[in-house]
PDB file of N, CA and C in Angstrom:
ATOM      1  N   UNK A   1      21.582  -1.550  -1.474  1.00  0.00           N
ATOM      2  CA  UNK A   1      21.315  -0.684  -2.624  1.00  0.00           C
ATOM      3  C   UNK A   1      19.876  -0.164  -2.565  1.00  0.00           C
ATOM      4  N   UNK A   2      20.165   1.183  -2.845  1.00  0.00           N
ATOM      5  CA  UNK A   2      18.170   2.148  -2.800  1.00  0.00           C
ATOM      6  C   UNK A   2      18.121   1.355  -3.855  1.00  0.00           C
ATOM      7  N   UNK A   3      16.333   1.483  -3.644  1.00  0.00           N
ATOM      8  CA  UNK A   3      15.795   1.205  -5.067  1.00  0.00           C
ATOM      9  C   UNK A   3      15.353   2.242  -5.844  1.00  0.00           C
ATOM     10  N   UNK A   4      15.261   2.136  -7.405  1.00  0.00           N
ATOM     11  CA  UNK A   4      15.088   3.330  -8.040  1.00  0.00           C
ATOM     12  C   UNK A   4      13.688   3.327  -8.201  1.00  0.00           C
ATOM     13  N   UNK A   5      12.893   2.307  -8.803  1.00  0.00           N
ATOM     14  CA  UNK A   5      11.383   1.999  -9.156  1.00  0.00           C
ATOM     15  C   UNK A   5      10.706   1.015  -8.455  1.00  0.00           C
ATOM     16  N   UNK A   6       9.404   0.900  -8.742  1.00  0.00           N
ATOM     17  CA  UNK A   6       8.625  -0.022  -7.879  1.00  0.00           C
ATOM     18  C   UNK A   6       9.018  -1.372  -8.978  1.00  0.00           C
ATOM     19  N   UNK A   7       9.432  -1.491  -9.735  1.00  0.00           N
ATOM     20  CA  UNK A   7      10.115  -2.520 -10.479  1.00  0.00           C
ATOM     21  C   UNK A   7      11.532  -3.460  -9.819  1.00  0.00           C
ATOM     22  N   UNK A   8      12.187  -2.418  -9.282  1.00  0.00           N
ATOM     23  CA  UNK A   8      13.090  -2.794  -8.973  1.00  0.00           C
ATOM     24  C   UNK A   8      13.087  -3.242  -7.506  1.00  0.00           C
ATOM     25  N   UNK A   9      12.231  -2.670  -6.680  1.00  0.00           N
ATOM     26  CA  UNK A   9      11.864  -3.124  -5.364  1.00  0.00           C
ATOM     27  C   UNK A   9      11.346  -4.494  -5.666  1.00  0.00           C
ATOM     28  N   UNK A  10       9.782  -5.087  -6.208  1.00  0.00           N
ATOM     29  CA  UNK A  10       9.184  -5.687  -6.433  1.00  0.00           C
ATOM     30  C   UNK A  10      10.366  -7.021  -6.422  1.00  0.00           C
ATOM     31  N   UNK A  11      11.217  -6.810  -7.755  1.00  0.00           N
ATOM     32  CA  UNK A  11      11.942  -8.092  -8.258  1.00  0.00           C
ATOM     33  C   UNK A  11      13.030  -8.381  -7.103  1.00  0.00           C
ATOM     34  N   UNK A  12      13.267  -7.203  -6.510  1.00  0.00           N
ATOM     35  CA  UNK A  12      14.358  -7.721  -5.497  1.00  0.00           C
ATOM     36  C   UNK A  12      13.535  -8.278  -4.167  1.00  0.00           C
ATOM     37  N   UNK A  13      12.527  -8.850  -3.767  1.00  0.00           N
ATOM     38  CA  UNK A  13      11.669  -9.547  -2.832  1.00  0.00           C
ATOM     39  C   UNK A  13      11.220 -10.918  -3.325  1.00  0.00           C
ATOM     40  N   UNK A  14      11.131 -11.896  -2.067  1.00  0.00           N
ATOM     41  CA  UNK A  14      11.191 -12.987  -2.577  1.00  0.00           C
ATOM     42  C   UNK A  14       9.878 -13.461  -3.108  1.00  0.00           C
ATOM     43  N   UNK A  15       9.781 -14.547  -4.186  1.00  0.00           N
ATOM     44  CA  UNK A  15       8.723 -14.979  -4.586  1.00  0.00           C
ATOM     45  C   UNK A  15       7.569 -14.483  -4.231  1.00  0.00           C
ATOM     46  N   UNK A  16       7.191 -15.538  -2.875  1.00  0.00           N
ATOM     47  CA  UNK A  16       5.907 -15.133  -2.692  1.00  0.00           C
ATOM     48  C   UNK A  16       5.519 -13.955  -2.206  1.00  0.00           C
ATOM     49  N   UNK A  17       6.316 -13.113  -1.700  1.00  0.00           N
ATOM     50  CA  UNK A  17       6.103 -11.494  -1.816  1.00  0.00           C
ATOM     51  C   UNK A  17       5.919 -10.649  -2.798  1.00  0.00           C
ATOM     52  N   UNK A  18       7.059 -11.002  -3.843  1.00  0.00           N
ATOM     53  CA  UNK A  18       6.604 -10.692  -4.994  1.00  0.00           C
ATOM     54  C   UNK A  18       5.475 -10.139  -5.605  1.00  0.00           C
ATOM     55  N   UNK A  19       4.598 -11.761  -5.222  1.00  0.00           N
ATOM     56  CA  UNK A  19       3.090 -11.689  -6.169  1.00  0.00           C
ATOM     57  C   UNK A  19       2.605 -10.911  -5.394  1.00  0.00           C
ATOM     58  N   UNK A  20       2.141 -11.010  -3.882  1.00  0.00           N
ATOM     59  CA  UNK A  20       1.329  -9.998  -3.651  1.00  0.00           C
ATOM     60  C   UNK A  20       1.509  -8.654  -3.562  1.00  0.00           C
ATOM     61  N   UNK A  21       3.153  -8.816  -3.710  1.00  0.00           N
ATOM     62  CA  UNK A  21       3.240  -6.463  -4.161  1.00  0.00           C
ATOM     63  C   UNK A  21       2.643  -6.350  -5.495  1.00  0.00           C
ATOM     64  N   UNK A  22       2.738  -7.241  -6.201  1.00  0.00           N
ATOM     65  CA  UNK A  22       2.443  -6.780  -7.788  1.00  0.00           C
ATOM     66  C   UNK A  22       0.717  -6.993  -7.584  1.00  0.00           C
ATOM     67  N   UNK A  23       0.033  -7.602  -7.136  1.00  0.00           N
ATOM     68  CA  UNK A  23      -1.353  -7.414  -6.696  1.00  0.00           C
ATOM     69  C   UNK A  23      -1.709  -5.996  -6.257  1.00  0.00           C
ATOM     70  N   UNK A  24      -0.857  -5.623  -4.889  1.00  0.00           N
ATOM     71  CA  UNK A  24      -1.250  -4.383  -4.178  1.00  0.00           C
ATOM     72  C   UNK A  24      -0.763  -3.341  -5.506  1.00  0.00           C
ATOM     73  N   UNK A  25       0.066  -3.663  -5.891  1.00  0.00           N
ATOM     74  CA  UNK A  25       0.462  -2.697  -7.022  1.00  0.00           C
ATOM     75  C   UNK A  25      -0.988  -2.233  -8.349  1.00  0.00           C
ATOM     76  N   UNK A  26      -0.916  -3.557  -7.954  1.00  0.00           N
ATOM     77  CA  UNK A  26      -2.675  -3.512  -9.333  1.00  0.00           C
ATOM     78  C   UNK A  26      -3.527  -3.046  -8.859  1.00  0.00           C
ATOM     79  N   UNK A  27      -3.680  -3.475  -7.642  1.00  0.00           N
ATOM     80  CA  UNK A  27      -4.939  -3.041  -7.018  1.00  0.00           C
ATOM     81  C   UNK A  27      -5.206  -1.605  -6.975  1.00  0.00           C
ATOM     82  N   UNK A  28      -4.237  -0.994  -6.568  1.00  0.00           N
ATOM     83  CA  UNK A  28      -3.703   0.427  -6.237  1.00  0.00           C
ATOM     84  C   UNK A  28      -3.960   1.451  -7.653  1.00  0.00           C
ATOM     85  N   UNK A  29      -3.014   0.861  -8.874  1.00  0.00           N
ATOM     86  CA  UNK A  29      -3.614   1.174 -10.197  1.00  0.00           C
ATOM     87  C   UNK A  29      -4.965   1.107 -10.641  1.00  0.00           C
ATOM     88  N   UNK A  30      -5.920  -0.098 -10.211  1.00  0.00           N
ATOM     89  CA  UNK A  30      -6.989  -0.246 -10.902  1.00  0.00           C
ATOM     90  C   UNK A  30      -8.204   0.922 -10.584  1.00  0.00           C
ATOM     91  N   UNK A  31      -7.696   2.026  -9.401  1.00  0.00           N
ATOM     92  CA  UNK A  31      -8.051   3.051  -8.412  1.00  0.00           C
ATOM     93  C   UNK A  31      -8.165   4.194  -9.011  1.00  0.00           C
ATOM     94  N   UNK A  32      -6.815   4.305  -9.536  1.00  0.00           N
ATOM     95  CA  UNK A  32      -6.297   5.004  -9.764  1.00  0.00           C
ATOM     96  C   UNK A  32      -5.199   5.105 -10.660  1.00  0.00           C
ATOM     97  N   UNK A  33      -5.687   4.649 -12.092  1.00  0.00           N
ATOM     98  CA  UNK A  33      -4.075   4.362 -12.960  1.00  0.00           C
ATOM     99  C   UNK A  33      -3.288   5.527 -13.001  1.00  0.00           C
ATOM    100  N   UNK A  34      -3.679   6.810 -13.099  1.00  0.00           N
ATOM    101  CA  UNK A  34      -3.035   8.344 -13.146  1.00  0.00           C
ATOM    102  C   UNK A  34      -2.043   8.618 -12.365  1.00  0.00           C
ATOM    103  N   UNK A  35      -2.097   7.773 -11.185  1.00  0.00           N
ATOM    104  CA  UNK A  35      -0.716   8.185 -10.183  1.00  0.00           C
ATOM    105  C   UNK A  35       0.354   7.882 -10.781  1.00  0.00           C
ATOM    106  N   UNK A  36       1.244   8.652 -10.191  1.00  0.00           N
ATOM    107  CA  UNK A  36       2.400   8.488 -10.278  1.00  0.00           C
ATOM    108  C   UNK A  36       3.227   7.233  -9.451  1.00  0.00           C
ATOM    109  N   UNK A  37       3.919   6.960 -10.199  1.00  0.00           N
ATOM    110  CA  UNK A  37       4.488   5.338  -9.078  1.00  0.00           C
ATOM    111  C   UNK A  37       6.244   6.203  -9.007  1.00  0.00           C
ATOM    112  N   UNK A  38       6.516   6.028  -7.659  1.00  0.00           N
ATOM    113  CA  UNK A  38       7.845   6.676  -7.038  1.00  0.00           C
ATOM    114  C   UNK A  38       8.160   5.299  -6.538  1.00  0.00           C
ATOM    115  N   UNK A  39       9.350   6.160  -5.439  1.00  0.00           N
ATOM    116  CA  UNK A  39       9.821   5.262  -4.513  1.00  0.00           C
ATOM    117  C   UNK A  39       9.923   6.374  -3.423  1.00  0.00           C
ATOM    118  N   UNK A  40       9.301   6.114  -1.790  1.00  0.00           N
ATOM    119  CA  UNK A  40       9.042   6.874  -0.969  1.00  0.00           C
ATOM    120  C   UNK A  40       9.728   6.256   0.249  1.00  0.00           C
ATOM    121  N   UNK A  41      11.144   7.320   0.948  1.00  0.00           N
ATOM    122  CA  UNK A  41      11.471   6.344   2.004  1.00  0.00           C
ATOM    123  C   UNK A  41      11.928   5.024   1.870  1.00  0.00           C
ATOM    124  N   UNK A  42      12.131   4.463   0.472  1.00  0.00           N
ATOM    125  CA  UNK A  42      12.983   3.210   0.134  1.00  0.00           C
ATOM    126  C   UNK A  42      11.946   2.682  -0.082  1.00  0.00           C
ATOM    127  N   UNK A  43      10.256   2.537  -0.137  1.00  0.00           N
ATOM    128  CA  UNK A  43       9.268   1.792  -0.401  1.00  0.00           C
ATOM    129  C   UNK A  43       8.610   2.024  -1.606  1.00  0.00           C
ATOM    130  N   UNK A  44       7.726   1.602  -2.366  1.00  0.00           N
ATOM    131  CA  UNK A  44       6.629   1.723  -2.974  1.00  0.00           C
ATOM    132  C   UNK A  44       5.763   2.832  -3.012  1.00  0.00           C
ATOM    133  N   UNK A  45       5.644   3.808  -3.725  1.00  0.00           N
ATOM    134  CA  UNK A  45       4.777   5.040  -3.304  1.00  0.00           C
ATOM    135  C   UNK A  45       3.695   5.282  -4.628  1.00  0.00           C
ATOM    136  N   UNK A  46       2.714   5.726  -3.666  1.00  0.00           N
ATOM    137  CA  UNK A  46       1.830   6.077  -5.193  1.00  0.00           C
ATOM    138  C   UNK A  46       1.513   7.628  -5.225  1.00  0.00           C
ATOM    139  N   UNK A  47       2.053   8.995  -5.634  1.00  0.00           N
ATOM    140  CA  UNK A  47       1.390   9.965  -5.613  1.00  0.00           C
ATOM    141  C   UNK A  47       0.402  10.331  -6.781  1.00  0.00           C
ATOM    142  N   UNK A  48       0.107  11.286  -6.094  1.00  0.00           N
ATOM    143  CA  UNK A  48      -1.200  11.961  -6.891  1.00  0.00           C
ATOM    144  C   UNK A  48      -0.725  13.772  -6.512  1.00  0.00           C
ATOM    145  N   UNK A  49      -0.894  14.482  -7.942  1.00  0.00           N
ATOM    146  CA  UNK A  49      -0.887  15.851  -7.817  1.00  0.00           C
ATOM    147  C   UNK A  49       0.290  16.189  -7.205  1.00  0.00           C
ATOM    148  N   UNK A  50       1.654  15.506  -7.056  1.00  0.00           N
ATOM    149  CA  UNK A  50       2.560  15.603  -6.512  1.00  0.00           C
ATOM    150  C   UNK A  50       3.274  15.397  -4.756  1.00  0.00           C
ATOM    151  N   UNK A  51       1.700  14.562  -4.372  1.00  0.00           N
ATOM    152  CA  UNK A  51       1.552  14.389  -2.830  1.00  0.00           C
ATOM    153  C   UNK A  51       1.513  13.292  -2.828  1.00  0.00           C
ATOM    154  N   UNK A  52       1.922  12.239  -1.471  1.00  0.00           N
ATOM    155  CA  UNK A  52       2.026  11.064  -0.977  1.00  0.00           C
ATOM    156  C   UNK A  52       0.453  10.486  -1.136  1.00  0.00           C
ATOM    157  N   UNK A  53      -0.248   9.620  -1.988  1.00  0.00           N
ATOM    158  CA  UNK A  53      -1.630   9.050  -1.926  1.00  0.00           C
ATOM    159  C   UNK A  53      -0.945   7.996  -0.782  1.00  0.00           C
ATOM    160  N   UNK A  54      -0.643   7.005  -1.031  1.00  0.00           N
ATOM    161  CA  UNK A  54      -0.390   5.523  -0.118  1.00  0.00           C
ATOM    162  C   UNK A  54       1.140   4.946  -0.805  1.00  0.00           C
ATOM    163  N   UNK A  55       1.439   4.422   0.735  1.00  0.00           N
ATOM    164  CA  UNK A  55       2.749   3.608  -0.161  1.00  0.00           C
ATOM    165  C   UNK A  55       2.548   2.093   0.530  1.00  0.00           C
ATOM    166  N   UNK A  56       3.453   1.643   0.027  1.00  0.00           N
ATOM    167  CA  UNK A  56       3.480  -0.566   1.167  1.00  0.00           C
ATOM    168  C   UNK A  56       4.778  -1.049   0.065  1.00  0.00           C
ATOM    169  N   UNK A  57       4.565  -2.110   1.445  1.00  0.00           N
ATOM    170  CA  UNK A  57       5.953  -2.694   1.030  1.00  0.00           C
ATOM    171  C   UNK A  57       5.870  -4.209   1.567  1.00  0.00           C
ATOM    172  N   UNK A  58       7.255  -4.688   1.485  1.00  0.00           N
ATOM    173  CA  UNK A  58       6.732  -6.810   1.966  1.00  0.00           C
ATOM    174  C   UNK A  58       7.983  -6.980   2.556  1.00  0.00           C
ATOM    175  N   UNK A  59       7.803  -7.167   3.570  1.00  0.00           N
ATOM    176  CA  UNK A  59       8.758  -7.834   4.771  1.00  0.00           C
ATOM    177  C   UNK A  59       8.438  -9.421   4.689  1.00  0.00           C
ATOM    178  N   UNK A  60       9.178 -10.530   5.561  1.00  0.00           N
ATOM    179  CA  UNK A  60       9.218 -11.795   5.555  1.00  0.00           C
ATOM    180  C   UNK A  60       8.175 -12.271   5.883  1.00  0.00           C
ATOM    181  N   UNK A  61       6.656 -11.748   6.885  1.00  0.00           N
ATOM    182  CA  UNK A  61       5.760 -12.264   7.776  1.00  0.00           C
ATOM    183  C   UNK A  61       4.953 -11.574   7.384  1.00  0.00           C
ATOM    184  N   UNK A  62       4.743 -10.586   6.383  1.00  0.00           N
ATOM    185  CA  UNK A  62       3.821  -9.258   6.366  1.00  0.00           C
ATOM    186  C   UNK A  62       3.650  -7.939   5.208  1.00  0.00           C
ATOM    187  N   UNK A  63       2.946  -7.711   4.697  1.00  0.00           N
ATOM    188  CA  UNK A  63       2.486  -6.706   3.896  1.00  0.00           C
ATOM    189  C   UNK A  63       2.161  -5.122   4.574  1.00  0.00           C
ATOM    190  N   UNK A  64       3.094  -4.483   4.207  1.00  0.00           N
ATOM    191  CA  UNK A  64       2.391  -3.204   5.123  1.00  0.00           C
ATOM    192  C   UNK A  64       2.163  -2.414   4.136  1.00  0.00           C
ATOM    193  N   UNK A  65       0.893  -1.532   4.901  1.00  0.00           N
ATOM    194  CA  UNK A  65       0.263  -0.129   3.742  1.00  0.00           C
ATOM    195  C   UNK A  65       0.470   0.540   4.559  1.00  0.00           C
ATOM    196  N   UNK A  66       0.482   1.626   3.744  1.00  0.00           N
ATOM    197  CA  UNK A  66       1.191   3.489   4.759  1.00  0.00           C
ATOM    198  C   UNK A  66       0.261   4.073   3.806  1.00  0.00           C
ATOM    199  N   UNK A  67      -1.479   4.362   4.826  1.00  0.00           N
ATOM    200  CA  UNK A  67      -1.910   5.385   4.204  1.00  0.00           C
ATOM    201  C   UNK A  67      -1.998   6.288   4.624  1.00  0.00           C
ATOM    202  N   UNK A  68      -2.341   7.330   5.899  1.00  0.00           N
ATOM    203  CA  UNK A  68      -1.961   7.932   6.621  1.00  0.00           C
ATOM    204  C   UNK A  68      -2.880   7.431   8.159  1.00  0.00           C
ATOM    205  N   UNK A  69      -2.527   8.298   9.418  1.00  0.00           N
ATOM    206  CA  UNK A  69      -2.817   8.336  10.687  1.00  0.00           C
ATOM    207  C   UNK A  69      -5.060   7.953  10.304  1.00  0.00           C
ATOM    208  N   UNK A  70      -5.953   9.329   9.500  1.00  0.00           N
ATOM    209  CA  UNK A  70      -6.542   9.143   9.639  1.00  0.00           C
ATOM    210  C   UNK A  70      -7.177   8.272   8.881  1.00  0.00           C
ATOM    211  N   UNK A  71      -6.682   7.712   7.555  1.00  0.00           N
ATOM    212  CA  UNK A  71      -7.431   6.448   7.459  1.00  0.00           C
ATOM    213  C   UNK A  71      -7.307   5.524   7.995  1.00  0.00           C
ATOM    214  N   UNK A  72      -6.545   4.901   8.864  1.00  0.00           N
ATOM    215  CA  UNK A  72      -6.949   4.177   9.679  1.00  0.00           C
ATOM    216  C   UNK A  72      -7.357   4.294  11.089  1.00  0.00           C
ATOM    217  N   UNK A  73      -7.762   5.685  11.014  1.00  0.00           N
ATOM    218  CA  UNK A  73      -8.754   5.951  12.174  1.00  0.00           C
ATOM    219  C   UNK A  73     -10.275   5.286  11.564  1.00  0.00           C
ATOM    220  N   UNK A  74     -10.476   6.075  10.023  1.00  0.00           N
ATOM    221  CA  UNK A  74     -11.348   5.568   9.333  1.00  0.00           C
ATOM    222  C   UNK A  74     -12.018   4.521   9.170  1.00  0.00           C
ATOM    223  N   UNK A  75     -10.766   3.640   9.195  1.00  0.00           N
ATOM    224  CA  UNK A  75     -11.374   2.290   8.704  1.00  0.00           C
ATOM    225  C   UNK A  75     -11.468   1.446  10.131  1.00  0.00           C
ATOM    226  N   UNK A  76     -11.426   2.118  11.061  1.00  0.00           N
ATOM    227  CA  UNK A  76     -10.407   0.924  12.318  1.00  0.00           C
ATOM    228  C   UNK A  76     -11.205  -0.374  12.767  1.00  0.00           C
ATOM    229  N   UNK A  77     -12.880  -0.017  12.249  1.00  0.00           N
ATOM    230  CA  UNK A  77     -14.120  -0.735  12.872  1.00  0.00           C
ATOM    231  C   UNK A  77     -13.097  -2.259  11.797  1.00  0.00           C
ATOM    232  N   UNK A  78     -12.765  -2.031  10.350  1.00  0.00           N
ATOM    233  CA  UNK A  78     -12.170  -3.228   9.306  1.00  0.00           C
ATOM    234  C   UNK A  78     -11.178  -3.410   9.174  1.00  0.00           C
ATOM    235  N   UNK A  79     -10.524  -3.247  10.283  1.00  0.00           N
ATOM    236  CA  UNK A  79      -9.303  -3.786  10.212  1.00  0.00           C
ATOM    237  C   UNK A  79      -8.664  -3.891  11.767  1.00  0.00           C
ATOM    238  N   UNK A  80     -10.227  -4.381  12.645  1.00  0.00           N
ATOM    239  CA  UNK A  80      -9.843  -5.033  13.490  1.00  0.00           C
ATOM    240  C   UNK A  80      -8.601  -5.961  13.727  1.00  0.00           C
ATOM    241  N   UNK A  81      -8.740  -6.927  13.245  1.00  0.00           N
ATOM    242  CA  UNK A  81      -7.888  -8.461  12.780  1.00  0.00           C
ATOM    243  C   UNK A  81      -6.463  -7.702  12.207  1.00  0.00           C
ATOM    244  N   UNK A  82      -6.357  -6.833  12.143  1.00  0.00           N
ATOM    245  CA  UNK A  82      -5.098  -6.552  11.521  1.00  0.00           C
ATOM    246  C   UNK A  82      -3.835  -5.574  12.460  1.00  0.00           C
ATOM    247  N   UNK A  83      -2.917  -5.991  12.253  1.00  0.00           N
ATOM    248  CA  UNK A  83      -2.058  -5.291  13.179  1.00  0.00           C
ATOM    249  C   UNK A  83      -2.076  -3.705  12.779  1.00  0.00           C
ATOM    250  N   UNK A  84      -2.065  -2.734  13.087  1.00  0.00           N
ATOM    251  CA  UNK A  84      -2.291  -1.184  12.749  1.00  0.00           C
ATOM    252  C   UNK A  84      -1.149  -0.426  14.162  1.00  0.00           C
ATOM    253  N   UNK A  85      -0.504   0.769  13.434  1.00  0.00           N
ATOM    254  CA  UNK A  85       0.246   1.913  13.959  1.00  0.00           C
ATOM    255  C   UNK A  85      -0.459   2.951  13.870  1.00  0.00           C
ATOM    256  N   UNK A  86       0.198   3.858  14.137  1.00  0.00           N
ATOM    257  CA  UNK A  86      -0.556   5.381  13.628  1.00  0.00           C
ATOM    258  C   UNK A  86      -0.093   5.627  12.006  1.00  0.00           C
ATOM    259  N   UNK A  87       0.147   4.886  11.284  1.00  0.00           N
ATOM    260  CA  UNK A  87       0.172   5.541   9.500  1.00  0.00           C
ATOM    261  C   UNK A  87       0.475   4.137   9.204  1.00  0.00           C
ATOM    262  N   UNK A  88       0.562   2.568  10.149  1.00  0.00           N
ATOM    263  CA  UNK A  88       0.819   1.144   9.152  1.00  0.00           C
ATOM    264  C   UNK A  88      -0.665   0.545   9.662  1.00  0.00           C
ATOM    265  N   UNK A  89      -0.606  -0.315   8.338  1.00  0.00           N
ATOM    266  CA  UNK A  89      -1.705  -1.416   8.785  1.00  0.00           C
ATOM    267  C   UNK A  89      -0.489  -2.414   8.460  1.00  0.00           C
ATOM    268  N   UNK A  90      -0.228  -3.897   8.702  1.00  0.00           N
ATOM    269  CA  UNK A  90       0.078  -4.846   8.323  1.00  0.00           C
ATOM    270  C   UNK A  90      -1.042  -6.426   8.159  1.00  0.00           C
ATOM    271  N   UNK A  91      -0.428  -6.832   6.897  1.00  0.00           N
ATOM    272  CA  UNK A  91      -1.367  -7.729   6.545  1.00  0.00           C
ATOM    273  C   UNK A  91      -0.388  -9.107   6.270  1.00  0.00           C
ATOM    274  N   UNK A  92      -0.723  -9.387   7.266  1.00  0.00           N
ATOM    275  CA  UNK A  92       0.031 -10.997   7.596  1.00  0.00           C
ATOM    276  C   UNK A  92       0.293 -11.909   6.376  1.00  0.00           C
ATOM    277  N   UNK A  93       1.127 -12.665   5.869  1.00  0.00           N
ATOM    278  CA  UNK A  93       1.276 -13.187   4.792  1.00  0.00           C
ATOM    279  C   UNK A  93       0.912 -14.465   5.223  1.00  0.00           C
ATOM    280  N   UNK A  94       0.675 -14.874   5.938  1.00  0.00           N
ATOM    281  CA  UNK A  94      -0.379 -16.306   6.187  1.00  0.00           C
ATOM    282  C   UNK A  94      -1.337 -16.337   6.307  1.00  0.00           C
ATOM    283  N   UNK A  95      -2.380 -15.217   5.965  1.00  0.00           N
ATOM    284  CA  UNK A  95      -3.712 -14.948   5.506  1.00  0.00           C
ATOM    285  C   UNK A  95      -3.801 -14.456   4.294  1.00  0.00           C
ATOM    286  N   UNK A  96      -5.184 -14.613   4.063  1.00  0.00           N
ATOM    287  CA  UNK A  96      -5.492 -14.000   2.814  1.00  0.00           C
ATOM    288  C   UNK A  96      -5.591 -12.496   2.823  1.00  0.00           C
ATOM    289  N   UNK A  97      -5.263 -11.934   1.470  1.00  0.00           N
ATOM    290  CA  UNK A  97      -4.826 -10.461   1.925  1.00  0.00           C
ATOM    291  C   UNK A  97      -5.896  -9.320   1.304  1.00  0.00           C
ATOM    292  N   UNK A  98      -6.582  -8.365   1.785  1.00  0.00           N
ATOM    293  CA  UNK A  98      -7.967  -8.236   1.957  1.00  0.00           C
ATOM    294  C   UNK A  98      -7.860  -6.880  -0.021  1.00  0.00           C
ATOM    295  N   UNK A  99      -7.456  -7.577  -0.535  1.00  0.00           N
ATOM    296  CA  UNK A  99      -7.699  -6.264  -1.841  1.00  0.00           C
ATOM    297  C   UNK A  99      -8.694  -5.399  -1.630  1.00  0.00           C
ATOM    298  N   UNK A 100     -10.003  -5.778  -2.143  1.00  0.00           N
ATOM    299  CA  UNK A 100     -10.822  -5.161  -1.884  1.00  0.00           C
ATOM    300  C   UNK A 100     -10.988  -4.217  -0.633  1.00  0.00           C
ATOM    301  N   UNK A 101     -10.558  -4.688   0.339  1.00  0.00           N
ATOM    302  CA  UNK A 101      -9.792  -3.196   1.727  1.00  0.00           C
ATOM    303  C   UNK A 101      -8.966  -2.136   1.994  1.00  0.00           C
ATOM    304  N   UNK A 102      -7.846  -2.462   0.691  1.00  0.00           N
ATOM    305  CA  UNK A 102      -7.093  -1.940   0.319  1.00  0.00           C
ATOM    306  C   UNK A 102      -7.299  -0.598  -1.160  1.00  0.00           C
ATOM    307  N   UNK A 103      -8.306  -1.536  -1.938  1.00  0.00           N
ATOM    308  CA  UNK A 103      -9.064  -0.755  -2.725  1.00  0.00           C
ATOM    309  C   UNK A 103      -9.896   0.524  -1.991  1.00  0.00           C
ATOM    310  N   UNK A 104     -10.670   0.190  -1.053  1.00  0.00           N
ATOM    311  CA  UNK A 104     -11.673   1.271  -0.368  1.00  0.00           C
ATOM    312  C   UNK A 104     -10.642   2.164   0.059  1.00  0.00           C
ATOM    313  N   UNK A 105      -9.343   1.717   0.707  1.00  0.00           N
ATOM    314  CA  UNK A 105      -8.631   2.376   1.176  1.00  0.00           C
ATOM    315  C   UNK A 105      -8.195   3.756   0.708  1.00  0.00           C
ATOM    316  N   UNK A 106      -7.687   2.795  -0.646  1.00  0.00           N
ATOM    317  CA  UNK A 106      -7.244   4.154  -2.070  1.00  0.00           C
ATOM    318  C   UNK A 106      -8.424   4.841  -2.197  1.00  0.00           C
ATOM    319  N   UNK A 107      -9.517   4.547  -2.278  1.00  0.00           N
ATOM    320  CA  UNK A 107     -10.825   5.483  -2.822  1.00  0.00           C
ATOM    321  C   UNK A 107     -11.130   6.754  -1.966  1.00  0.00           C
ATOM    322  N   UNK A 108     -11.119   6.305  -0.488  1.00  0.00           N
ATOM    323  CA  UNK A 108     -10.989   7.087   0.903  1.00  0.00           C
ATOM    324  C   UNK A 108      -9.710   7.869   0.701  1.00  0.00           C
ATOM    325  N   UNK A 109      -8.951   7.009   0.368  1.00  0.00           N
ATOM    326  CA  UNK A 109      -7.919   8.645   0.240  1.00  0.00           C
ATOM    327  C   UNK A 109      -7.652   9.437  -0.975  1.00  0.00           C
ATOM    328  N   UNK A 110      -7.864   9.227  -1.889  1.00  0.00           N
ATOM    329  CA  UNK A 110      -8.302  10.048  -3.209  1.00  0.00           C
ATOM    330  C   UNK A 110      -9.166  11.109  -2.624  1.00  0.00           C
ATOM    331  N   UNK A 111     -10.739  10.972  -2.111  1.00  0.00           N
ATOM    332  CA  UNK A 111     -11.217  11.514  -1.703  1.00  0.00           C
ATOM    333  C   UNK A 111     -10.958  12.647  -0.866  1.00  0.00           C
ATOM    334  N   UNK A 112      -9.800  11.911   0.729  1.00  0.00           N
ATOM    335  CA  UNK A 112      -9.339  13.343   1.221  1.00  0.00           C
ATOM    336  C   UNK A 112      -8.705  13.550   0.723  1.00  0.00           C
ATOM    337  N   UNK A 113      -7.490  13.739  -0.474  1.00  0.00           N
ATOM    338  CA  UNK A 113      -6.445  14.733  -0.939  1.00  0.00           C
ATOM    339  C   UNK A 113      -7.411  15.523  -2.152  1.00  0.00           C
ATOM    340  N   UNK A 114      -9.033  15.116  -2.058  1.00  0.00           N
ATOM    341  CA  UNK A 114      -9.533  16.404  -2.812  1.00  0.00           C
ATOM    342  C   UNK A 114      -9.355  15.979  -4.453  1.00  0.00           C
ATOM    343  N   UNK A 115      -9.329  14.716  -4.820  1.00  0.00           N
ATOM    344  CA  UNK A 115      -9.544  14.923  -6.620  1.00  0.00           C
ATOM    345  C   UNK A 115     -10.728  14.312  -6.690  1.00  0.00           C
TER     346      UNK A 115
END
């Protein structure tokens, strides 16, 4: 079953995934409460002005953010330690999970979509 809201994603993941989507979820808000919260591609999405800001989601081993190709060109020097694609970072769920990185993240991309 799609999910309709980031509500409904959230509750359908287990426990300890749970908490930390509803973290990245806060974190993401505390940025930026004005976005819009979707569902993008079956995940978590946050737009702004009607465009993709960042989305993530929680697999069994891992937290992934989808902010795009160049922020994590951006950031790549901080997020060595972290597994990265061209548009994922993943953040291992047997570490601690870097908010505050995730915060700069949102700020950096607010910035390039120009508000």
């Amino acid at each position: 079953m799609a999910h309709q809201t980031m509500d409904e994603y959230t509750d359908a993941s287990s426990e300890n995934v749970k908490e930390i989507l509803q973290k990245v979820r806060q974190t993401i808000k505390s940025v930026i409460p004005d976005a819009t919260e979707t569902i993008g591609y079956g995940v978590p999405s946050f737009d702004m002005n009607g465009k993709r800001l960042i989305m993530f989601a929680g697999f069994k081993n891992h937290i992934g953010i989808y902010p795009t190709p160049v922020v994590i060109k951006e950031f790549q020097s901080q997020l060595k330690k972290y597994k990265t694609a061209e548009g994922t970072i993943q953040f291992q769920l047997n570490e601690p999970i870097p908010y505050d990185l995730i915060k700069k993240i949102v700020e950096y991309r607010i910035k390039q979509m120009g508000k």
